[in-house]
Protein backbone atom coordinates (compact mmCIF):
# COMPACT_ATOMS: atom_id res chain seq x y z
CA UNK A 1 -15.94 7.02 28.36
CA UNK A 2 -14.21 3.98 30.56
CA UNK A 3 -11.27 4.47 32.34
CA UNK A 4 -8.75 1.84 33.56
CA UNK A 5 -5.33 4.29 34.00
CA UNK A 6 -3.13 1.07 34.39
CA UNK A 7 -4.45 -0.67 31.40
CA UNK A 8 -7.19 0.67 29.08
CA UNK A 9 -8.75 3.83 28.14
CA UNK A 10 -11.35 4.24 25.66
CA UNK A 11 -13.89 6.60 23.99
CA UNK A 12 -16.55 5.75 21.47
CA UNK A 13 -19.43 8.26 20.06
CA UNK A 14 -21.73 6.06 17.32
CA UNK A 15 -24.82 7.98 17.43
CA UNK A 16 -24.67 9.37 14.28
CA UNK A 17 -27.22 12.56 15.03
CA UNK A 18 -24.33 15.23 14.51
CA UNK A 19 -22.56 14.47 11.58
CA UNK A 20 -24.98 11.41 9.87
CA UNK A 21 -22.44 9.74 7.71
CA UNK A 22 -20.28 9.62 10.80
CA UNK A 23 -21.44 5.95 12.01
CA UNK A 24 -18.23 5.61 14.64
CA UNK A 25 -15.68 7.62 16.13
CA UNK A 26 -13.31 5.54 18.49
CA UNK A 27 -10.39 6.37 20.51
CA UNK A 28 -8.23 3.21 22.99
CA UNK A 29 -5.28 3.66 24.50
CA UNK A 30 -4.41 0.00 26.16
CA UNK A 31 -1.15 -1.34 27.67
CA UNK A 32 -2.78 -4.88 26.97
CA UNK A 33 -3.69 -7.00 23.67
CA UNK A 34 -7.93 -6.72 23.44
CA UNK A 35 -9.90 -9.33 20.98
CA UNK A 36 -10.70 -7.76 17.33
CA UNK A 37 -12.73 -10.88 15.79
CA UNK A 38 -14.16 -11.16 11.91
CA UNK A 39 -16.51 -8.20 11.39
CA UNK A 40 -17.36 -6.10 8.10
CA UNK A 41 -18.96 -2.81 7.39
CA UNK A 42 -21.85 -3.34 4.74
CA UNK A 43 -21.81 0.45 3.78
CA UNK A 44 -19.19 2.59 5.41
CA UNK A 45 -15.04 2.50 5.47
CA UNK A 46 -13.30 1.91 8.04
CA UNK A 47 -10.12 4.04 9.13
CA UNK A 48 -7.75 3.19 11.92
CA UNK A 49 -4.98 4.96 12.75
CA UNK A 50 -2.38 4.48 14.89
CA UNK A 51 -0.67 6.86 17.35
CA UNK A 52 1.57 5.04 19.30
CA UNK A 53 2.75 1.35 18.70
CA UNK A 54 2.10 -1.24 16.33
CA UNK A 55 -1.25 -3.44 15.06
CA UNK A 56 -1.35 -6.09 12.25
CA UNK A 57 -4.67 -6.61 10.45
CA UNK A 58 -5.99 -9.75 8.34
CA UNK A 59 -8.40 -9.64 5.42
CA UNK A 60 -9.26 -13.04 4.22
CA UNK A 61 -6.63 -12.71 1.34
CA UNK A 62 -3.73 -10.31 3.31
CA UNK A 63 -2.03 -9.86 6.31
CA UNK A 64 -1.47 -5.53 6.62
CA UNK A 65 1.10 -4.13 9.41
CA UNK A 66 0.68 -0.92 10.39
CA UNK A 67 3.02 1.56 12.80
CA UNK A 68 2.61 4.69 14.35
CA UNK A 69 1.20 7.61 12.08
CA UNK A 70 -0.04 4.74 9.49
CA UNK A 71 -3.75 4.26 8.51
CA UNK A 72 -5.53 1.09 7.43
CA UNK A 73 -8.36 1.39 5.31
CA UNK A 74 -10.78 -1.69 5.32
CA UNK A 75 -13.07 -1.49 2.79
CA UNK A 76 -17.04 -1.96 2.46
CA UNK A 77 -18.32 -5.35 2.61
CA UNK A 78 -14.95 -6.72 3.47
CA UNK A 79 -14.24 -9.09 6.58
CA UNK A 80 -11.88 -7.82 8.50
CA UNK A 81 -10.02 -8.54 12.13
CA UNK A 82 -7.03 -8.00 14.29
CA UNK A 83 -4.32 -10.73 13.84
CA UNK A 84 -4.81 -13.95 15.55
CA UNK A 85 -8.00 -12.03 16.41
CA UNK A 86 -6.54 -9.25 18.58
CA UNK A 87 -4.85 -5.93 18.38
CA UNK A 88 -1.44 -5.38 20.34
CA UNK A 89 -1.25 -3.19 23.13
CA UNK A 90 -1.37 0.52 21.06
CA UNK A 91 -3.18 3.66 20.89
CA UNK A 92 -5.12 4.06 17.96
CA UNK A 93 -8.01 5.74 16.20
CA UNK A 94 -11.59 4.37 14.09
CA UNK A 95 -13.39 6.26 12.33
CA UNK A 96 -16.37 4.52 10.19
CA UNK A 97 -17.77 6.79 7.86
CA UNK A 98 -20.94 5.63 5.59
CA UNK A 99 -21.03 6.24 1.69
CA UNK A 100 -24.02 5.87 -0.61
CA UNK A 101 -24.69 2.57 -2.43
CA UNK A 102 -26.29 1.81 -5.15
CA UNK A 103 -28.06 -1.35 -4.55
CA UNK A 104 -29.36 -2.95 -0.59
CA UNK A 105 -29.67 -1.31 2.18
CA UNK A 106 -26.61 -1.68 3.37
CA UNK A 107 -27.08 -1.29 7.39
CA UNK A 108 -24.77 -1.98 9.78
CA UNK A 109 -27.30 -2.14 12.73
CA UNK A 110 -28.04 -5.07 14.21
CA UNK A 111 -24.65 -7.10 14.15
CA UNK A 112 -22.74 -8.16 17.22
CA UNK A 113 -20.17 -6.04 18.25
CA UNK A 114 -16.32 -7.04 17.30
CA UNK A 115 -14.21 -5.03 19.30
CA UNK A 116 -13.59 -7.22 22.60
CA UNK A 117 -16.04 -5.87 26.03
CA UNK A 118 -17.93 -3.45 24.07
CA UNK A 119 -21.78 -4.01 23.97
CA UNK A 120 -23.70 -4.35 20.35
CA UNK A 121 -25.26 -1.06 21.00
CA UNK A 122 -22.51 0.78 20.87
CA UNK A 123 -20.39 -0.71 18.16
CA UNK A 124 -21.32 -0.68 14.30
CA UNK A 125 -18.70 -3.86 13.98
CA UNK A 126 -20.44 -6.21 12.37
CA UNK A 127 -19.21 -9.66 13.28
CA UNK A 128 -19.02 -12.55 10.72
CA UNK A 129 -17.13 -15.70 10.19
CA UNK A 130 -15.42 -17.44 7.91
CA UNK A 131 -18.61 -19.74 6.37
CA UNK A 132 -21.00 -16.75 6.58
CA UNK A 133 -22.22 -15.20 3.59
CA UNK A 134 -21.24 -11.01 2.85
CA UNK A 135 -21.52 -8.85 0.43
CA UNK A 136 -18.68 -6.75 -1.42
CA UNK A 137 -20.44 -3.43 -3.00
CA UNK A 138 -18.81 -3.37 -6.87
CA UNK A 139 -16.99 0.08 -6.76
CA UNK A 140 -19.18 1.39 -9.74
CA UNK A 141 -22.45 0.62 -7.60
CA UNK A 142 -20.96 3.08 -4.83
CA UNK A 143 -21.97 6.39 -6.49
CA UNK A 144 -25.45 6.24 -6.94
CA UNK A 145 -27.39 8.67 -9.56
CA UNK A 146 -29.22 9.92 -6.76
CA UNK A 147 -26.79 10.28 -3.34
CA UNK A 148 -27.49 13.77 -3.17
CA UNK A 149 -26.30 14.84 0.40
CA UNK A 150 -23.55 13.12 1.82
CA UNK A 151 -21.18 15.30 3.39
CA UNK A 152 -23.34 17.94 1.62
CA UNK A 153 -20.68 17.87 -1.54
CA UNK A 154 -22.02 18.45 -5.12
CA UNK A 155 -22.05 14.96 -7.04
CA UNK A 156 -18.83 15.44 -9.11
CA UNK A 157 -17.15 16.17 -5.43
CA UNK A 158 -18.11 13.06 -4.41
CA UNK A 159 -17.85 11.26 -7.06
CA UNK A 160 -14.07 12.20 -6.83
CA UNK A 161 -13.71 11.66 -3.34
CA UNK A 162 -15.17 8.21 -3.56
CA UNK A 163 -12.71 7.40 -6.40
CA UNK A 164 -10.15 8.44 -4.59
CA UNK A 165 -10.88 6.39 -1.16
CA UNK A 166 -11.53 3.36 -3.14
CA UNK A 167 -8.06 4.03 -4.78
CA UNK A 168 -6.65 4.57 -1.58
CA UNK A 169 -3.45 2.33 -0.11
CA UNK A 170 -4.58 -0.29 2.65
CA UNK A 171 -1.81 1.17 4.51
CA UNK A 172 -0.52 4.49 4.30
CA UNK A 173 1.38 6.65 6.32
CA UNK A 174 -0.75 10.35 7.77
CA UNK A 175 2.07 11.33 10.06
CA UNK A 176 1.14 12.62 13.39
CA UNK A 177 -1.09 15.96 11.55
CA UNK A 178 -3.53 13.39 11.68
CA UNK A 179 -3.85 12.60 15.32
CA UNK A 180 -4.90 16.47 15.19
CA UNK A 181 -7.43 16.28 13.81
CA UNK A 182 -9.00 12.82 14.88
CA UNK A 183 -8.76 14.68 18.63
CA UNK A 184 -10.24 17.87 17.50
CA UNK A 185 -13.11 15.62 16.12
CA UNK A 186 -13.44 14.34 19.34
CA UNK A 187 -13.69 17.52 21.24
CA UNK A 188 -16.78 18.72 18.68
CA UNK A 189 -18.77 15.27 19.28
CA UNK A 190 -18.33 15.38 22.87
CA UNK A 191 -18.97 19.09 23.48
CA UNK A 192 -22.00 18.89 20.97
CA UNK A 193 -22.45 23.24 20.31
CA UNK A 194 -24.87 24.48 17.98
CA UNK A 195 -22.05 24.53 15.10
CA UNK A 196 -21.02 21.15 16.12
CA UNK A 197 -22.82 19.28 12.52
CA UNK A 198 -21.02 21.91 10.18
CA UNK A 199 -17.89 21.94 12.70
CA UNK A 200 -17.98 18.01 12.41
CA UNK A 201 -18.39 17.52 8.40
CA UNK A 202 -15.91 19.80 7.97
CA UNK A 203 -13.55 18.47 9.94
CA UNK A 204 -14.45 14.69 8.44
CA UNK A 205 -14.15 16.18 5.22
CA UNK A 206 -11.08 17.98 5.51
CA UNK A 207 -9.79 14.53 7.17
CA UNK A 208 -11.12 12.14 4.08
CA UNK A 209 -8.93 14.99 1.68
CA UNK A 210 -5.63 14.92 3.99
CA UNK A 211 -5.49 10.96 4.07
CA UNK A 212 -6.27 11.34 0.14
CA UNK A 213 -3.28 13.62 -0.28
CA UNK A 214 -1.12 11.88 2.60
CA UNK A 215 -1.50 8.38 0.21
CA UNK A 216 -0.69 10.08 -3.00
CA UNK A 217 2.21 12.27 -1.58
CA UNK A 218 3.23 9.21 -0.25
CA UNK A 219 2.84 6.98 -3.65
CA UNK A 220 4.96 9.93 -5.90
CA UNK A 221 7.57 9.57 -3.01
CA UNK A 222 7.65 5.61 -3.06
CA UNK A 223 8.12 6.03 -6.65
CA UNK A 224 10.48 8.54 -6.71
CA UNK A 225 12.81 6.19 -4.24
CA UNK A 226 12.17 3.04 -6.52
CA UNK A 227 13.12 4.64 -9.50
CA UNK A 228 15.98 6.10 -7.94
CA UNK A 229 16.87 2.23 -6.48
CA UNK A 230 16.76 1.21 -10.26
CA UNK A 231 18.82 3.67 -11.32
CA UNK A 232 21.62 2.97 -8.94
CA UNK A 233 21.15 -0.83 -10.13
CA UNK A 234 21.54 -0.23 -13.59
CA UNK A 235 24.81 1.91 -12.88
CA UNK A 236 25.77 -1.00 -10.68
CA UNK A 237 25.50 -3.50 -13.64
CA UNK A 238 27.05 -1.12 -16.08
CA UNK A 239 30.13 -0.16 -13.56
CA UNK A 240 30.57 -3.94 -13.50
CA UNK A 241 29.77 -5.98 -16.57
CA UNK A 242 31.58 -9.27 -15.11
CA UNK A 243 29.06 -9.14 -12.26
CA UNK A 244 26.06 -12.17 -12.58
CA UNK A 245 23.56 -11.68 -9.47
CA UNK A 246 20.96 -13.32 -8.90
CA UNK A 247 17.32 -11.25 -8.96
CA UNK A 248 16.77 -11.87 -5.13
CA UNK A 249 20.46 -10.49 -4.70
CA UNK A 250 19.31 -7.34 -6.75
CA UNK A 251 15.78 -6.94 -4.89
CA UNK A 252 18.15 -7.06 -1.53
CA UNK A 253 20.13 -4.05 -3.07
CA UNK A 254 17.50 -2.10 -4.32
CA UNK A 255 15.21 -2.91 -0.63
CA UNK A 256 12.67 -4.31 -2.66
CA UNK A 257 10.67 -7.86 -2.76
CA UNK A 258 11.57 -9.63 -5.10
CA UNK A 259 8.60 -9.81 -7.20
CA UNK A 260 8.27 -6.37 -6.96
CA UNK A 261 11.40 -5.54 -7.82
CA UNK A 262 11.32 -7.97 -10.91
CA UNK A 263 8.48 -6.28 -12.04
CA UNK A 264 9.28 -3.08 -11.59
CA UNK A 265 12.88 -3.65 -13.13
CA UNK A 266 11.30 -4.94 -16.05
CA UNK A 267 8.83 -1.83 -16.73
CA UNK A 268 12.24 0.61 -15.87
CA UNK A 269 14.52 -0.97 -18.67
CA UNK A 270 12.19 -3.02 -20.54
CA UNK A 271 14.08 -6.30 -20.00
CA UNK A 272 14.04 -9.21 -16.83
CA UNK A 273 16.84 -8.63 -15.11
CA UNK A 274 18.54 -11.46 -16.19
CA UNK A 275 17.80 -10.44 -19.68
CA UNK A 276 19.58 -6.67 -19.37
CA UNK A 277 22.63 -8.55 -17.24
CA UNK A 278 23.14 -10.29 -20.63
CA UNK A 279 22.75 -7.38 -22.68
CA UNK A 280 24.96 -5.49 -20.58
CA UNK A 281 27.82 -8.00 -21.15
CA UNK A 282 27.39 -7.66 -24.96
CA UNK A 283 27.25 -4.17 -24.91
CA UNK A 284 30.85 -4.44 -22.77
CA UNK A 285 31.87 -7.34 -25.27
CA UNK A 286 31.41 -5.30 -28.18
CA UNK A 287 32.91 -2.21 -26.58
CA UNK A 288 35.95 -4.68 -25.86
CA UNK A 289 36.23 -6.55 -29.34
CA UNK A 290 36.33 -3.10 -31.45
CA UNK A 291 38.57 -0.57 -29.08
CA UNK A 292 41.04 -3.40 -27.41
CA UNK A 293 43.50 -5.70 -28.70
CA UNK A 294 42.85 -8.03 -25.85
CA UNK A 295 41.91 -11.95 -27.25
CA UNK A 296 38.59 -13.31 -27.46
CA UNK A 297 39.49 -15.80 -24.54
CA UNK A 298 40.04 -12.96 -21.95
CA UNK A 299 37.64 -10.87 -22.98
CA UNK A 300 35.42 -14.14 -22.76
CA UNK A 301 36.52 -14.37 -19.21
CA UNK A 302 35.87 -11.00 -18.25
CA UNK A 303 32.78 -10.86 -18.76
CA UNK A 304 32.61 -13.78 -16.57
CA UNK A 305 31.83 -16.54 -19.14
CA UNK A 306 32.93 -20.48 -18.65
CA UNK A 307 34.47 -20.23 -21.98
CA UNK A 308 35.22 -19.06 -25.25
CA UNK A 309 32.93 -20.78 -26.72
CA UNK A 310 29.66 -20.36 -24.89
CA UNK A 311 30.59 -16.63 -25.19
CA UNK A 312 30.92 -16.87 -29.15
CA UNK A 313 27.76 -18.58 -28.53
CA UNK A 314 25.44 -16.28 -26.75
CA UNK A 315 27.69 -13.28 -28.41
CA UNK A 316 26.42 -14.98 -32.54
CA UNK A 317 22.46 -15.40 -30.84
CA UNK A 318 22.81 -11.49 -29.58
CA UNK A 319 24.59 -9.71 -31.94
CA UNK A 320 23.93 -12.07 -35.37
CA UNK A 321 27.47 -12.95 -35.81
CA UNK A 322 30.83 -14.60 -33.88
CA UNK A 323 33.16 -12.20 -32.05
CA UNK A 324 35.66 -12.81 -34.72
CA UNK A 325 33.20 -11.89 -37.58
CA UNK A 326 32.39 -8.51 -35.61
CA UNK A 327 35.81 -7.65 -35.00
CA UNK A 328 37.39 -8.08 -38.65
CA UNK A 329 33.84 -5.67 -39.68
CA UNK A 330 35.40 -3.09 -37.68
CA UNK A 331 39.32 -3.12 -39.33
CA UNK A 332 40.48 -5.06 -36.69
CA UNK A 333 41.74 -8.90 -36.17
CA UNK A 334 42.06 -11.42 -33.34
CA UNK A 335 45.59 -10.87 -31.95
């Protein structure tokens, strides 16, 4: 362990002779921003959490941010780094942890070391850069026929577990249950008992399975609250038919991107947003034409239309005949 108690602390254990697909466990604690440069993990995945503060991380096609209790998951053969190449001052949590492949060898000895003032020897960072070649595993090579062993699980258990990690979020919250157990891994590495392999994989396992349930908890929930931010749009629409937003206006209400939310939108009702706005308005205008004797020109307007006549207009395309047409169907006339 190095110490610097006005600016730095931090605890690595890499040797891998306790719990063997345990490649890293690291712990820093600094006040100031350290380097993170390109680096990649041919075989393992890579879990950082944070416990206090904030980091950013940068894939070569995303940018990730990531607060206190999140994790970010980098996975196998991907290049990886801090943003702008450094982590903010934080105190966070890696753990590497290897998984079976299916094709190479898939070492991560021998690379430089990543993590800013820490010696190749005791870092399994493997630096890159940008115009050197790597190597993404395809997610059906990970689960070899024969991976008989790792974290001593029977193949369908890790079969599932792989699944799952590969399925996991790049970010996702683990709350602060997590820091528990990243510490009490810590105190079985460094104390090194006679129980300290079985103490160790199950304490790695039972971590892998809590992140697993953290991100799916987490996914219902996120679900849950987007469906919920639909719902409140589409009784916002129907509690106003004269209203004409615009989509980023909607994603804004519902706290959404706008992509997202015009994606999602479209799966909840099964029309683009601008689409239901304009069924909404004929559902109103028909409502209107058959149970009021107000005139086509004010209903026209109420519905927030220029004119009569663009509302007869989209009213014929919609409904397959002119306001007037639908009202005299229904024993009533234009007043």
């Amino acid at each position: 362990m190095k110490t610097n108690r006005t600016q730095r602390t931090r605890w690595t254990y890499d040797e891998q002779d306790i719990v063997p697909e345990l490649v890293t466990l690291g712990y820093e604690d600094t006040s100031q921003a350290i380097g993170l440069e390109e680096h990649l993990h041919m075989q393992s995945f890579e879990f950082v959490y944070i416990e206090r503060g904030r980091a950013a991380w940068e894939t070569q096609r995303e940018t990730f941010e990531t607060k206190a209790g999140d994790v970010f998951v980098a996975q196998p053969g991907e290049v990886h780094k801090g943003r702008f190449n450094i982590i903010e001052p934080c105190r966070l949590w890696w753990l590497i942890v290897q998984v079976p492949v299916a094709e190479g060898d898939g070492s991560d000895s021998g690379h430089a070391a990543a993590w800013d003032g820490v010696s190749a020897g005791h870092s399994h960072h493997a630096q890159t850069s940008s115009n050197q070649p790597y190597v993404i595993y395809p997610r059906r090579g990970l689960i070899p026929e024969q991976s008989a062993g790792w974290l001593q699980l029977q193949p369908e258990e890790q079969r599932w577990m792989l699944e799952k990690l590969w399925l996991l979020p790049r970010v996702h919250y683990a709350g602060p249950e997590a820091a528990r157990s990243f510490h009490r891994l810590q105190q079985v590495l460094s104390h090194a008992g006679p129980m300290a392999p079985l103490e160790g994989r199950l304490i790695l396992t039972d971590l892998l399975l809590f992140m697993i349930r953290q991100a799916a908890a987490a996914e219902d929930a996120r679900q849950r609250l987007a469906k919920e931010s639909l719902a409140r749009i589409v009784q916002l629409l129907h509690s106003q038919p004269d209203w004409q937003p615009t989509v980023p206006e909607l994603a804004k209400e519902a706290g959404m991107g706008t992509t997202h939310f015009y994606r999602s939108f479209q799966a909840y009702t099964g029309l683009t947003p601008k689409g239901y706005i304009e069924h909404r308005r004929m559902e109103e205008a028909c409502r209107l034409l058959e149970q009021s004797d107000r005139s086509i020109m004010d209903i026209s307007l109420d519905l927030g239309f220029a004119t009569s006549q663009h509302f007869a207009t989209v009213f014929r395309r919609k409904m397959g005949r002119t306001p007037t047409e639908w009202r005299r169907e229904r024993g009533r006339s234009e007043v």
